[in-house]
C-alpha atoms as a PDB file:
ATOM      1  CA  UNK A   1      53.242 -54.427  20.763  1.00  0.00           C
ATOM      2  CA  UNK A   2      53.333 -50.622  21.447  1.00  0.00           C
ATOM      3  CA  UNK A   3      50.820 -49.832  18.871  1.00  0.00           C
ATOM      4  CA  UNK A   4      48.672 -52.752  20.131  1.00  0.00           C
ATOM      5  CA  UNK A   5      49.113 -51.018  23.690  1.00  0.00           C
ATOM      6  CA  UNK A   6      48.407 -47.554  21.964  1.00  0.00           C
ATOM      7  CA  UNK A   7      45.072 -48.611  20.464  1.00  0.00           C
ATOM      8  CA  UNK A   8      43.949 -50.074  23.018  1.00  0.00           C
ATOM      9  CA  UNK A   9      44.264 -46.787  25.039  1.00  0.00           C
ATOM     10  CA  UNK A  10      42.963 -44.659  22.854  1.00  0.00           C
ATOM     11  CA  UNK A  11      39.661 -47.117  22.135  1.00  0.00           C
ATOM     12  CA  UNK A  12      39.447 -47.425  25.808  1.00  0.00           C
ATOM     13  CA  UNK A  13      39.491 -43.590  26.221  1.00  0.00           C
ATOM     14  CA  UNK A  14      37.283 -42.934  23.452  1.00  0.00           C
ATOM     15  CA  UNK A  15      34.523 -45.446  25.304  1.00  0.00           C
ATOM     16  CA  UNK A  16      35.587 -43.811  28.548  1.00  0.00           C
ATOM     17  CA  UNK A  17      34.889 -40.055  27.071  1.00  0.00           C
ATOM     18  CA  UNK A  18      31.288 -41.513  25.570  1.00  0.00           C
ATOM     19  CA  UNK A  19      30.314 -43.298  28.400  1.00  0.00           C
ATOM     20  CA  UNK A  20      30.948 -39.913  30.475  1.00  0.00           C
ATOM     21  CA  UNK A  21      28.886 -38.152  28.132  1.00  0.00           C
ATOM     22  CA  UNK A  22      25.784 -40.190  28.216  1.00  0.00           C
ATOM     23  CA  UNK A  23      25.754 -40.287  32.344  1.00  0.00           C
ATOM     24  CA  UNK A  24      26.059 -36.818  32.429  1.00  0.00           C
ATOM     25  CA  UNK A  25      23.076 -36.516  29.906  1.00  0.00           C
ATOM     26  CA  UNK A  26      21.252 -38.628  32.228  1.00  0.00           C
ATOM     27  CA  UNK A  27      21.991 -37.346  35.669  1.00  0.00           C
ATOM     28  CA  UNK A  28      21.137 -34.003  33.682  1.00  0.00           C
ATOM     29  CA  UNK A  29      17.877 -35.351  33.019  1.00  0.00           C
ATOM     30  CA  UNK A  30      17.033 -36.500  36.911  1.00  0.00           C
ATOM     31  CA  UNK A  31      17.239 -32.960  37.463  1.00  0.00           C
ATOM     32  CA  UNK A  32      13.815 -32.350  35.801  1.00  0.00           C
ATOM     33  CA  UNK A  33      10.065 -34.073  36.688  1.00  0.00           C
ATOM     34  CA  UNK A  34       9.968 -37.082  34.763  1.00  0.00           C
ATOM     35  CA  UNK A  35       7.149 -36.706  31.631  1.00  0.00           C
ATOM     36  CA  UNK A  36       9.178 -33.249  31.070  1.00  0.00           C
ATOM     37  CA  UNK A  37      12.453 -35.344  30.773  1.00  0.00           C
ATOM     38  CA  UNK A  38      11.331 -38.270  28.605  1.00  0.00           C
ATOM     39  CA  UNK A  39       9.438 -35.924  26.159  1.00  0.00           C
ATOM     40  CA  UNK A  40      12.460 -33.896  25.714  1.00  0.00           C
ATOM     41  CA  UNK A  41      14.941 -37.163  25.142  1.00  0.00           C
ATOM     42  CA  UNK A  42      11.984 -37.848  22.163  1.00  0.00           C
ATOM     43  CA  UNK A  43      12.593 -34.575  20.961  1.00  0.00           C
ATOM     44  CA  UNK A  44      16.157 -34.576  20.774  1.00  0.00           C
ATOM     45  CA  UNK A  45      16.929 -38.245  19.447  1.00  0.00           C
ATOM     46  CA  UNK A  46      14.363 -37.425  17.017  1.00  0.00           C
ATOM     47  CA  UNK A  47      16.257 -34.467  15.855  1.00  0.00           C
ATOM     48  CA  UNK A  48      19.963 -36.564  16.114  1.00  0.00           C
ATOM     49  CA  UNK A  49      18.792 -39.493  14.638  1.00  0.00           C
ATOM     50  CA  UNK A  50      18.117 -38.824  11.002  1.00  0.00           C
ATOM     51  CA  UNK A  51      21.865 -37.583  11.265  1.00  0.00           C
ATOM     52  CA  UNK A  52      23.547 -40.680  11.882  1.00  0.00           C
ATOM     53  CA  UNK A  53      24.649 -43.570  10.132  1.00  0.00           C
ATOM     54  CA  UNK A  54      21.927 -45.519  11.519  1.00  0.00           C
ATOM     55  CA  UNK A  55      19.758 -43.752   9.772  1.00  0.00           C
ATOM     56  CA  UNK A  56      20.315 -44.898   6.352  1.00  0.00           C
ATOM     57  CA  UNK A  57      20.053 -48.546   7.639  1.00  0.00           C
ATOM     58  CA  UNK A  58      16.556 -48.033   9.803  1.00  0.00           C
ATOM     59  CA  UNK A  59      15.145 -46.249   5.995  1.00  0.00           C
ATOM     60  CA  UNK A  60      16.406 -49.374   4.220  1.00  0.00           C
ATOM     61  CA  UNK A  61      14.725 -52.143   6.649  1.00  0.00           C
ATOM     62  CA  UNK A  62      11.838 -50.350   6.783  1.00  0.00           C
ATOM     63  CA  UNK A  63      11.359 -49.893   3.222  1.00  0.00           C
ATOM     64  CA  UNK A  64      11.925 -53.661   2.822  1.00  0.00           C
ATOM     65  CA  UNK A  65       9.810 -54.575   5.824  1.00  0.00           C
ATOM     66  CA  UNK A  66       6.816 -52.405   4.529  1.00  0.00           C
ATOM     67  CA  UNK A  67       7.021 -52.443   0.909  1.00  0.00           C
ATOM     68  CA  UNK A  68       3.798 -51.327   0.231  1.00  0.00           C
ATOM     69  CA  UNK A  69       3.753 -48.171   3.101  1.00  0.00           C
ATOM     70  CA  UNK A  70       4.685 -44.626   1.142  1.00  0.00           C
ATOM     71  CA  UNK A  71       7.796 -43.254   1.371  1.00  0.00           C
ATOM     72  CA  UNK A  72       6.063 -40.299   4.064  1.00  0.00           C
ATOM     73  CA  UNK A  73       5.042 -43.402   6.156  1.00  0.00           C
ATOM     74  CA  UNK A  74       8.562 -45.128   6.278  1.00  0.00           C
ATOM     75  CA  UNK A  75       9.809 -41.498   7.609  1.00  0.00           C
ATOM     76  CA  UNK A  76       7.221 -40.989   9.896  1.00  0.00           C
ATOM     77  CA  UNK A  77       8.130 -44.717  11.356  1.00  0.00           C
ATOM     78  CA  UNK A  78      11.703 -43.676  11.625  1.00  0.00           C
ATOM     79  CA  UNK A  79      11.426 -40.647  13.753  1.00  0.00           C
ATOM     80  CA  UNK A  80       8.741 -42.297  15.731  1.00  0.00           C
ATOM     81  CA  UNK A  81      11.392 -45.137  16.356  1.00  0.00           C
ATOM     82  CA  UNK A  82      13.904 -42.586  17.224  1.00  0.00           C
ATOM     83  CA  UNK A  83      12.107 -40.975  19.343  1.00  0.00           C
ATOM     84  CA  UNK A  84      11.137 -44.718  20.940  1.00  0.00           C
ATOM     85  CA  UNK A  85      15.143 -44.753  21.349  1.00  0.00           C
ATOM     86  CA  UNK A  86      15.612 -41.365  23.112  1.00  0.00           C
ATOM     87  CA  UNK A  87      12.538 -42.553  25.828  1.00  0.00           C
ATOM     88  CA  UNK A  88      13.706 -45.396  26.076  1.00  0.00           C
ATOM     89  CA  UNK A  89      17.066 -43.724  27.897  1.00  0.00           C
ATOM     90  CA  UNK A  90      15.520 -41.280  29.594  1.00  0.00           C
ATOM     91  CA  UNK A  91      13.421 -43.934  31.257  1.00  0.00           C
ATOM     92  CA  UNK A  92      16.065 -45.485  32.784  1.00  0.00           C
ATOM     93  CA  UNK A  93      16.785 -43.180  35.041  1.00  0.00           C
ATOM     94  CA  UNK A  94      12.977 -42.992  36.445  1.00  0.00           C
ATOM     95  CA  UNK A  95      12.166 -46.536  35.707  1.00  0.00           C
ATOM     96  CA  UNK A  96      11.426 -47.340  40.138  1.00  0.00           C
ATOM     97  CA  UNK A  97       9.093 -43.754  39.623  1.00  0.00           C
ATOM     98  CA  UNK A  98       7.402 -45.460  35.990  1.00  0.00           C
ATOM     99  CA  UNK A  99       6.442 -48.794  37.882  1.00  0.00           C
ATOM    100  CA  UNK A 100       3.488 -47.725  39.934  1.00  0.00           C
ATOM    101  CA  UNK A 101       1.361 -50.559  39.275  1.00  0.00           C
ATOM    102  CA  UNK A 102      -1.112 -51.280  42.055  1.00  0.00           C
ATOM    103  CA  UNK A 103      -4.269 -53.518  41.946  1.00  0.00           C
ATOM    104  CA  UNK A 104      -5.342 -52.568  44.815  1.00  0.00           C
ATOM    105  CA  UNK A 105      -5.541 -49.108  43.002  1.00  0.00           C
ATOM    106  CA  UNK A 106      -9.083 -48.190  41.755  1.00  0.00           C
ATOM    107  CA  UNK A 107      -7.236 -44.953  39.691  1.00  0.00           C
ATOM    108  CA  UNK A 108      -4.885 -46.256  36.632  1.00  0.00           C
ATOM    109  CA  UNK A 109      -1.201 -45.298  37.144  1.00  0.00           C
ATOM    110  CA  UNK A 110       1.268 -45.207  34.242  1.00  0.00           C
ATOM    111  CA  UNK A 111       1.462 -48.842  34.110  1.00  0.00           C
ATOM    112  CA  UNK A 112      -1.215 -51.185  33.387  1.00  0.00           C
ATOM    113  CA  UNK A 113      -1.425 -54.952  33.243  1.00  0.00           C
ATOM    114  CA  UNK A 114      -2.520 -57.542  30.908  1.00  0.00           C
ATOM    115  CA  UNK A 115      -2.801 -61.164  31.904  1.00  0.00           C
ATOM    116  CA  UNK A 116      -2.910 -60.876  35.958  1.00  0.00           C
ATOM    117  CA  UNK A 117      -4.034 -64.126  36.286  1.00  0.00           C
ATOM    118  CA  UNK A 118      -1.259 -65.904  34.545  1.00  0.00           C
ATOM    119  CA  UNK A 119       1.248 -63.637  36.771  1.00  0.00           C
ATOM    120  CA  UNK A 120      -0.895 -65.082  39.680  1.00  0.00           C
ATOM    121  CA  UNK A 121      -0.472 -68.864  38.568  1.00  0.00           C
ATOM    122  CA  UNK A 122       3.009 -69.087  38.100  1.00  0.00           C
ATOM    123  CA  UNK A 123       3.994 -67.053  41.017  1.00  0.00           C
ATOM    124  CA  UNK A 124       1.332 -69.563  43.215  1.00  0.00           C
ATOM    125  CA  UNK A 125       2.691 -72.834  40.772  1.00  0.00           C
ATOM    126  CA  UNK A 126       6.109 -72.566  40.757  1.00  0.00           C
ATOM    127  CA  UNK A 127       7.629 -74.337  37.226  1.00  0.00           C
ATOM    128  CA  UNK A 128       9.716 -73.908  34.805  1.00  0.00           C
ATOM    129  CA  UNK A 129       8.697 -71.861  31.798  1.00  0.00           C
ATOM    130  CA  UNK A 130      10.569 -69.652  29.277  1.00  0.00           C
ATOM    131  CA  UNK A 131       8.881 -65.793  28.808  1.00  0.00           C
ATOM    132  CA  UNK A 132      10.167 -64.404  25.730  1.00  0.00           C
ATOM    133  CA  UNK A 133      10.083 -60.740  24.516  1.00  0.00           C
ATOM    134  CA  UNK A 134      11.303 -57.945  21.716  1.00  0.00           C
ATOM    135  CA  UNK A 135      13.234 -54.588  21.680  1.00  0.00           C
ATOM    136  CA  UNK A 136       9.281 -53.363  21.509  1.00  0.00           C
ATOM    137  CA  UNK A 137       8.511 -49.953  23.859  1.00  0.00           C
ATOM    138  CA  UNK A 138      10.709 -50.001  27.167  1.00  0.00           C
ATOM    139  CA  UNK A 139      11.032 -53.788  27.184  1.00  0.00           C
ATOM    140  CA  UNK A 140      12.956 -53.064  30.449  1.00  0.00           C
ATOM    141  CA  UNK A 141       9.865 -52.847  32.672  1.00  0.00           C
ATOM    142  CA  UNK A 142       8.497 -56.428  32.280  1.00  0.00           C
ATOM    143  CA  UNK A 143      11.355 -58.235  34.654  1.00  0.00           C
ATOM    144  CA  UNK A 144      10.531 -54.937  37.174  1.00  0.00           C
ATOM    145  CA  UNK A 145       6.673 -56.561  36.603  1.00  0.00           C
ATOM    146  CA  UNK A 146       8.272 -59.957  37.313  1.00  0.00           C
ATOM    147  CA  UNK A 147       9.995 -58.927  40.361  1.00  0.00           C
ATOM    148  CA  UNK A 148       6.524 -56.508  41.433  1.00  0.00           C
ATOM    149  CA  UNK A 149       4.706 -59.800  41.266  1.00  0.00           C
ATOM    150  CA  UNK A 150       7.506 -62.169  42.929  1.00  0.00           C
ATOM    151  CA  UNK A 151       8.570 -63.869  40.111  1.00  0.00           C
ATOM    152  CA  UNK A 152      12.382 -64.808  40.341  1.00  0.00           C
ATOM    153  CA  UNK A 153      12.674 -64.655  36.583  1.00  0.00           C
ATOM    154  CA  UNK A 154      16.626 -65.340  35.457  1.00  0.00           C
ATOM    155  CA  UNK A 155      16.928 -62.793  32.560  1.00  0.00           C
ATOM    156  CA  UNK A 156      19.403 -63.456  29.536  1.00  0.00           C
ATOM    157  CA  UNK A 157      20.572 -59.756  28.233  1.00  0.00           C
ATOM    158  CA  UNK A 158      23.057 -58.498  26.047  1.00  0.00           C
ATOM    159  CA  UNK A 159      25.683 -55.821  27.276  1.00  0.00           C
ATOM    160  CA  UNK A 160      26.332 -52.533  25.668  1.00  0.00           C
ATOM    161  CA  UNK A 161      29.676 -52.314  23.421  1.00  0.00           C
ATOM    162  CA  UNK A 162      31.046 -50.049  25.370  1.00  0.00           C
ATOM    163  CA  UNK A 163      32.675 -51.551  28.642  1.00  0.00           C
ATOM    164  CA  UNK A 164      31.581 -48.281  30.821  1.00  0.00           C
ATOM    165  CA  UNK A 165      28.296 -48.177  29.629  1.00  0.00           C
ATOM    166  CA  UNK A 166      27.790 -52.239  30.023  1.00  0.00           C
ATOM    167  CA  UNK A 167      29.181 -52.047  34.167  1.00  0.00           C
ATOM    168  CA  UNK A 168      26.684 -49.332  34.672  1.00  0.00           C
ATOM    169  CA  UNK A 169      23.843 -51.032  32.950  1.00  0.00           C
ATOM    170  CA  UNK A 170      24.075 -53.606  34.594  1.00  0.00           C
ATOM    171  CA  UNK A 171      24.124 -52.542  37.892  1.00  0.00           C
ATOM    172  CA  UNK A 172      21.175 -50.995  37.426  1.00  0.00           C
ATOM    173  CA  UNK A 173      19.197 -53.897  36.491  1.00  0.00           C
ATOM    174  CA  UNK A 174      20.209 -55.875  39.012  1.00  0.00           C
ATOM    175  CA  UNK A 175      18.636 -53.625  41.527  1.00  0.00           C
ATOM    176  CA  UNK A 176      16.116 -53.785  39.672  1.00  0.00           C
ATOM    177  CA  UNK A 177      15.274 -57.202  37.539  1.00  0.00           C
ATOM    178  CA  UNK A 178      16.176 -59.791  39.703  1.00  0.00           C
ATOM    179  CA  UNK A 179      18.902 -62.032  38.795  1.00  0.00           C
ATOM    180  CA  UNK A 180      20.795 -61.229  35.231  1.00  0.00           C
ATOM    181  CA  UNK A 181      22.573 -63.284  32.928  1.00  0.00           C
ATOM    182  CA  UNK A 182      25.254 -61.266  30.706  1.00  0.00           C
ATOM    183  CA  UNK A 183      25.076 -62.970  26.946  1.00  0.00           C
ATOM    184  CA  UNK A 184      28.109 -64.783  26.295  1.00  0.00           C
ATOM    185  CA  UNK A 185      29.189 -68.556  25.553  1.00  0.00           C
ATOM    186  CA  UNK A 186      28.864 -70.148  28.894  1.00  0.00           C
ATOM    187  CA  UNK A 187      24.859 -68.109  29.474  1.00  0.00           C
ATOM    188  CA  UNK A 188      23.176 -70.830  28.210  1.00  0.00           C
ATOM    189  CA  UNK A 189      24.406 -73.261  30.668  1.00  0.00           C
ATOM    190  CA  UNK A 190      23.097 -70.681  33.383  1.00  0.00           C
ATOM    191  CA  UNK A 191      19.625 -70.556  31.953  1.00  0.00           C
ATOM    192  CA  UNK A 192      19.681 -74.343  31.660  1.00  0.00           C
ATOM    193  CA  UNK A 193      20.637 -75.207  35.348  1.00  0.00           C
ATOM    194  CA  UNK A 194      17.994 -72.174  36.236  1.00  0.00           C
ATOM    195  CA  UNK A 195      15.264 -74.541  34.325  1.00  0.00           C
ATOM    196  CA  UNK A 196      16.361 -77.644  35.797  1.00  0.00           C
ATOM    197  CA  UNK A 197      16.142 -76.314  38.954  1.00  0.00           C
ATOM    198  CA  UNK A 198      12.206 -75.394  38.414  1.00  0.00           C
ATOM    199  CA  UNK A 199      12.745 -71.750  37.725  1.00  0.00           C
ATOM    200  CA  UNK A 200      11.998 -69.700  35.470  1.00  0.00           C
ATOM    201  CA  UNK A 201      14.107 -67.559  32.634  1.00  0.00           C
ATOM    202  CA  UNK A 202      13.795 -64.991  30.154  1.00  0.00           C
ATOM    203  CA  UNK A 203      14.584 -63.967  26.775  1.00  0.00           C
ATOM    204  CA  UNK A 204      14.927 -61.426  23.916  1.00  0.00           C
ATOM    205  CA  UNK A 205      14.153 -63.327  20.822  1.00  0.00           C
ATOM    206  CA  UNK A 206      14.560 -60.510  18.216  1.00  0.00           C
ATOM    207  CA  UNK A 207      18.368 -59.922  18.354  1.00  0.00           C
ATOM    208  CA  UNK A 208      20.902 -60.514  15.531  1.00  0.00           C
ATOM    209  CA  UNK A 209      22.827 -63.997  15.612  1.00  0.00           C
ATOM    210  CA  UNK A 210      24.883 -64.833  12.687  1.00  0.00           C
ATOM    211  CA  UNK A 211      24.854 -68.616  13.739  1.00  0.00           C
ATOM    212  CA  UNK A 212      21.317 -68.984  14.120  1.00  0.00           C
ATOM    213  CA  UNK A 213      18.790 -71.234  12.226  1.00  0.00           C
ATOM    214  CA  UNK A 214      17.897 -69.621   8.740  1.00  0.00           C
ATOM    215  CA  UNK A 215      13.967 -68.534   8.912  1.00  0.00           C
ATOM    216  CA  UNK A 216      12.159 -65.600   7.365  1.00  0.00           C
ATOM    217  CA  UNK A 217      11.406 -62.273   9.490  1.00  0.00           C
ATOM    218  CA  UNK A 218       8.789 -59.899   7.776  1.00  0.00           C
ATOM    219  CA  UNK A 219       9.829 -62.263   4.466  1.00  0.00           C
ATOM    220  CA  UNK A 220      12.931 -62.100   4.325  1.00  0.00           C
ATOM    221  CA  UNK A 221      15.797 -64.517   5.930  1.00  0.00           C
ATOM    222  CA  UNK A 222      17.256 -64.361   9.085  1.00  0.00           C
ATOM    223  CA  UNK A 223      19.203 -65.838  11.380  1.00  0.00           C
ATOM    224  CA  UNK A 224      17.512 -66.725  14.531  1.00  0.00           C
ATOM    225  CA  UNK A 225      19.294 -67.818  17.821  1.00  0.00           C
ATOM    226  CA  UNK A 226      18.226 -71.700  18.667  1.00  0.00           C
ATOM    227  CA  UNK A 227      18.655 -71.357  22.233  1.00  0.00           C
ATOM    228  CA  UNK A 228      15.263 -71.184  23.827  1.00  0.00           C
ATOM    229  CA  UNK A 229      13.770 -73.617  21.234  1.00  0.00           C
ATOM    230  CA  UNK A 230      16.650 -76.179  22.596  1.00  0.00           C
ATOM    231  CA  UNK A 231      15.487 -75.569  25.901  1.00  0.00           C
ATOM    232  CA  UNK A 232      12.174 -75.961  25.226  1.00  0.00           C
ATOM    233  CA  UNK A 233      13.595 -79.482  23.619  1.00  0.00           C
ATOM    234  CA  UNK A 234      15.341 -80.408  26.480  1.00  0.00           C
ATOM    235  CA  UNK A 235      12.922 -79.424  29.910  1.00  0.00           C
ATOM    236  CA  UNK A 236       9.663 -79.390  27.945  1.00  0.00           C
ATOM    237  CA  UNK A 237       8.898 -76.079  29.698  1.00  0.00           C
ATOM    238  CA  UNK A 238       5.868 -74.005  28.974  1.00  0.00           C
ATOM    239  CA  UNK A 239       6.886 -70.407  26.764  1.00  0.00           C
ATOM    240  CA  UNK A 240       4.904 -67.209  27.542  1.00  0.00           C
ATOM    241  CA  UNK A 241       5.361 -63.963  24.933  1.00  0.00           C
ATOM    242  CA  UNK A 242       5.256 -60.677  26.420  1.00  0.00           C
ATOM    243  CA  UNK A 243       5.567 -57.304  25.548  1.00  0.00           C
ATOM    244  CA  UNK A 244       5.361 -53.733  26.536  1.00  0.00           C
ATOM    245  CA  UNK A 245       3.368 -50.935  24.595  1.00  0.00           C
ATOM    246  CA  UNK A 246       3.675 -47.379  24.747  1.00  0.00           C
ATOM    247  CA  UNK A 247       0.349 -45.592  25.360  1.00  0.00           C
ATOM    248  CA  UNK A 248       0.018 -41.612  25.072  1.00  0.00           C
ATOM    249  CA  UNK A 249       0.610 -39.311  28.321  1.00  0.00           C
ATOM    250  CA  UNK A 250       4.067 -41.310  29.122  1.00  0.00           C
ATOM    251  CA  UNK A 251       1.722 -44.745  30.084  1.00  0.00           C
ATOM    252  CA  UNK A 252       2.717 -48.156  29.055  1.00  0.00           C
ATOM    253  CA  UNK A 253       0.445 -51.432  28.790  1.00  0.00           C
ATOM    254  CA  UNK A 254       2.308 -54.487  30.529  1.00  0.00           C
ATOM    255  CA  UNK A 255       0.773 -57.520  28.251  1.00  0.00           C
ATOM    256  CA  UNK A 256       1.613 -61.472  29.265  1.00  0.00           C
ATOM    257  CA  UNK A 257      -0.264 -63.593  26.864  1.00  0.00           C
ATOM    258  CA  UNK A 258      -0.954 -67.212  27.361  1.00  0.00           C
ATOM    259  CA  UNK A 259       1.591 -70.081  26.915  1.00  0.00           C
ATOM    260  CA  UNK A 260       2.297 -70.720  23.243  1.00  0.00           C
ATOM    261  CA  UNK A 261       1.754 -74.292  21.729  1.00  0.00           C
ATOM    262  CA  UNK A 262       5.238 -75.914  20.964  1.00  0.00           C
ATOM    263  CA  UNK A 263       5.517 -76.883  17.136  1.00  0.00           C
ATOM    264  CA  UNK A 264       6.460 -80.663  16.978  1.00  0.00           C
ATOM    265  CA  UNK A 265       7.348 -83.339  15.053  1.00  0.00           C
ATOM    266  CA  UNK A 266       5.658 -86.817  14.429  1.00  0.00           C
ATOM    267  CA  UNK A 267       7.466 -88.232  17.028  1.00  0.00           C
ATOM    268  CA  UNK A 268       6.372 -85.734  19.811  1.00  0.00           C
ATOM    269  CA  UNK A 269      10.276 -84.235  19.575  1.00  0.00           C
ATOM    270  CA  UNK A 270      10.082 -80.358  19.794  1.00  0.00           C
ATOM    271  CA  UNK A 271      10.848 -78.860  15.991  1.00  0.00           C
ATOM    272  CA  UNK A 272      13.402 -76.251  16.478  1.00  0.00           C
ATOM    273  CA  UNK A 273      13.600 -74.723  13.421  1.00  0.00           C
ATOM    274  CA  UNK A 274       9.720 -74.546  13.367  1.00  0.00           C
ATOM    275  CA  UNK A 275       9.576 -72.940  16.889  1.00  0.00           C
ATOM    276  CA  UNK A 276      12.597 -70.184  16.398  1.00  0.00           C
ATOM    277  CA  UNK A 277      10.205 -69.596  13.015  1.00  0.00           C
ATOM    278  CA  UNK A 278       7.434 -68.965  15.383  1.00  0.00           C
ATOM    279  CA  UNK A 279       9.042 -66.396  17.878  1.00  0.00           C
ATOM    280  CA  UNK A 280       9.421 -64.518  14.379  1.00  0.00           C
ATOM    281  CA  UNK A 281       6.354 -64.611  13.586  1.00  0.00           C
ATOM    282  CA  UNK A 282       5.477 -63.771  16.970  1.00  0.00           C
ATOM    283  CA  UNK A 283       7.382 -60.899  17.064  1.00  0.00           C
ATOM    284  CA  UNK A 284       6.766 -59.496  13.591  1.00  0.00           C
ATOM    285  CA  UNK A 285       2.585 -59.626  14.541  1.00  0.00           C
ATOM    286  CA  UNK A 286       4.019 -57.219  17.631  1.00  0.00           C
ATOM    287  CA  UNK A 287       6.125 -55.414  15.556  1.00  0.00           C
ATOM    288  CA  UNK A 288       3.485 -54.539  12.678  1.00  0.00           C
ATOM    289  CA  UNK A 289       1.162 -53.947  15.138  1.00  0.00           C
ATOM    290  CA  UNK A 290       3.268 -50.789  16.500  1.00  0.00           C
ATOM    291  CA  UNK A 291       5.824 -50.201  14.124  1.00  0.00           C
ATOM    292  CA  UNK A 292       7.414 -46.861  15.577  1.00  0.00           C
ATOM    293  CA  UNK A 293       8.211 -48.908  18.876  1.00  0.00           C
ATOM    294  CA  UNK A 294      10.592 -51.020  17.469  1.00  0.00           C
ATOM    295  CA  UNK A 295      14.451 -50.816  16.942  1.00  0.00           C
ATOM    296  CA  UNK A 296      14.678 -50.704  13.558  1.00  0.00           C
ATOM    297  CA  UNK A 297      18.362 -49.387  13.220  1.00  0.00           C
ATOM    298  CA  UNK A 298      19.394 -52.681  14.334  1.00  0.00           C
ATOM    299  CA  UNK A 299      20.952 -54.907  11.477  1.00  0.00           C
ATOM    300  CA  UNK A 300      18.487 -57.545  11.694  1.00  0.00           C
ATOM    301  CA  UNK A 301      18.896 -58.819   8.267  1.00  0.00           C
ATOM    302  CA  UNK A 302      22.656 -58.448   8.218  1.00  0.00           C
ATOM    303  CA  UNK A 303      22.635 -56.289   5.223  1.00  0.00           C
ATOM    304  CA  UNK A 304      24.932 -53.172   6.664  1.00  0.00           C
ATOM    305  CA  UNK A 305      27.639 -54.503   5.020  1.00  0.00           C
ATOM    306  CA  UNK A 306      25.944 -54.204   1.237  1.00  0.00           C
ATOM    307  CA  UNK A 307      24.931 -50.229   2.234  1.00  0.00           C
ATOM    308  CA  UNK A 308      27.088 -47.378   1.517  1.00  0.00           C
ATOM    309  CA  UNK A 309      28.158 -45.320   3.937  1.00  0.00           C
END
């Protein structure tokens, strides 16, 4: 029991110690204009990433991802998604500065829209629908578009490991992205009533579940959470992908495409395993499209057990 007790400190101080690192990086960075800031977190994340651990895993799914890119190419990806990584922190702390989207504005801001009109009709015709996106650019700013255009979008999320790190997180986004579910076993029950109640709810589709449905991602098998293709099964709600790309000059392109048609089976019964096979391939068109915006040290394809560290 005392050991028990004594790792538990120690873990807990060792989260405590890194979570007190990365907030003072960040309230570092508030200290400086914001393009200076985020182009300096690319720099450095660039340099610490090829360091890491990671590193060796993000090499290893991209060379199976792209098989036919050259080995210059599959480095040039990694650092770009590295530097994607560092951004995407320093962001946070000037993500109410980043979301200057006006269309009343006649200059472009940072932020630019695709697919006004569908914002328009489903903030004027309240329904249920799913919107569904990646870990693509700063995925972060499309439920602060949601909330700029009075959508009261219920977003699913997964915390941070680190307890510290998780508290603050959150906290943020809920000042920011409307109402937030944490991931955990009772979530989809939230997301369900939030449907059956005629609102709205939204997903990342891209993330690692080791219960999911087996499917193919970039051609080669995955696991892929069932969840929104149940819902889908159970409200018959329309599903909307969107995404966020990263333009030059610190600008970002806001895209919400129209509603996806529902794979079914003869007897008009949504096909889950054929729908969580088409967020995939959903995804992996985003993905290929802008490879070096993607989080590719994530262990997608559950092979960081078979690499050697």
């Amino acid at each position: 029991m005392l050991v028990t007790r004594l790792v538990l400190a120690l873990r807990n101080t060792k989260d405590w110690l890194v979570a007190q690192f990365a907030f003072g990086l960040l309230n570092l960075l508030k200290l400086f204009p914001a393009d200076g800031a985020i182009n300096f977190a690319d720099r450095l994340v660039r340099w610490i990433g090829p360091k890491t651990s990671r590193h060796k895993l993000t090499l290893t799914n991209l060379r199976n991802a792209f098989p036919e890119k050259s080995e210059a190419e599959i480095q040039a990806i990694a650092l770009d998604a590295w530097g994607n990584m560092g951004r995407l922190a320093a962001e946070y702390v000037f993500l109410d500065k980043l979301f200057d989207f006006d269309p009343e504005k006649t200059e472009p801001g940072r932020i630019e829209v695709s697919g006004i009109p569908l914002f328009v009709d489903l903030r004027d015709n309240p329904r249920p629908f799913i919107v569904f996106t990646a870990h693509s650019g700063n995925f972060e700013l499309l439920p602060v578009a949601g909330a700029a255009f009075g959508l009261d979008v219920t977003v699913l999320f997964r915390p941070p490991n680190n307890p510290y790190v998780a508290d603050k997180v959150f906290e943020f986004r809920r000042a920011r992205m409307g109402n937030l579910v944490p991931s955990h076993a009772g979530s989809s029950f939230t997301l369900a009533r939030k449907l059956d109640a005629g609102g709205p709810v939204g997903v990342l589709v891209d993330q690692k579940f080791t219960r999911g449905l087996p499917t193919k991602f970039f051609g080669r098998d995955v696991q892929t959470n069932p969840l929104l293709a149940k819902l889908v099964r159970q409200f018959n709600c329309e599903v909307y992908p969107a995404r966020c790309i990263r333009l030059p000059d610190n600008r970002y392109r806001l895209e919400l495409e129209p509603a996806m048609d529902i794979p079914r089976k003869e007897n008009g019964a949504v096909d889950v395993e054929a729908t969580a096979q088409m967020l995939n391939d959903k995804v992996e068109q985003w993905v290929r499209e802008y490879p070096g915006q993607w989080l590719w040290y994530h262990d997608r394809w559950n092979i960081k057990r078979t690499l050697i560290t």
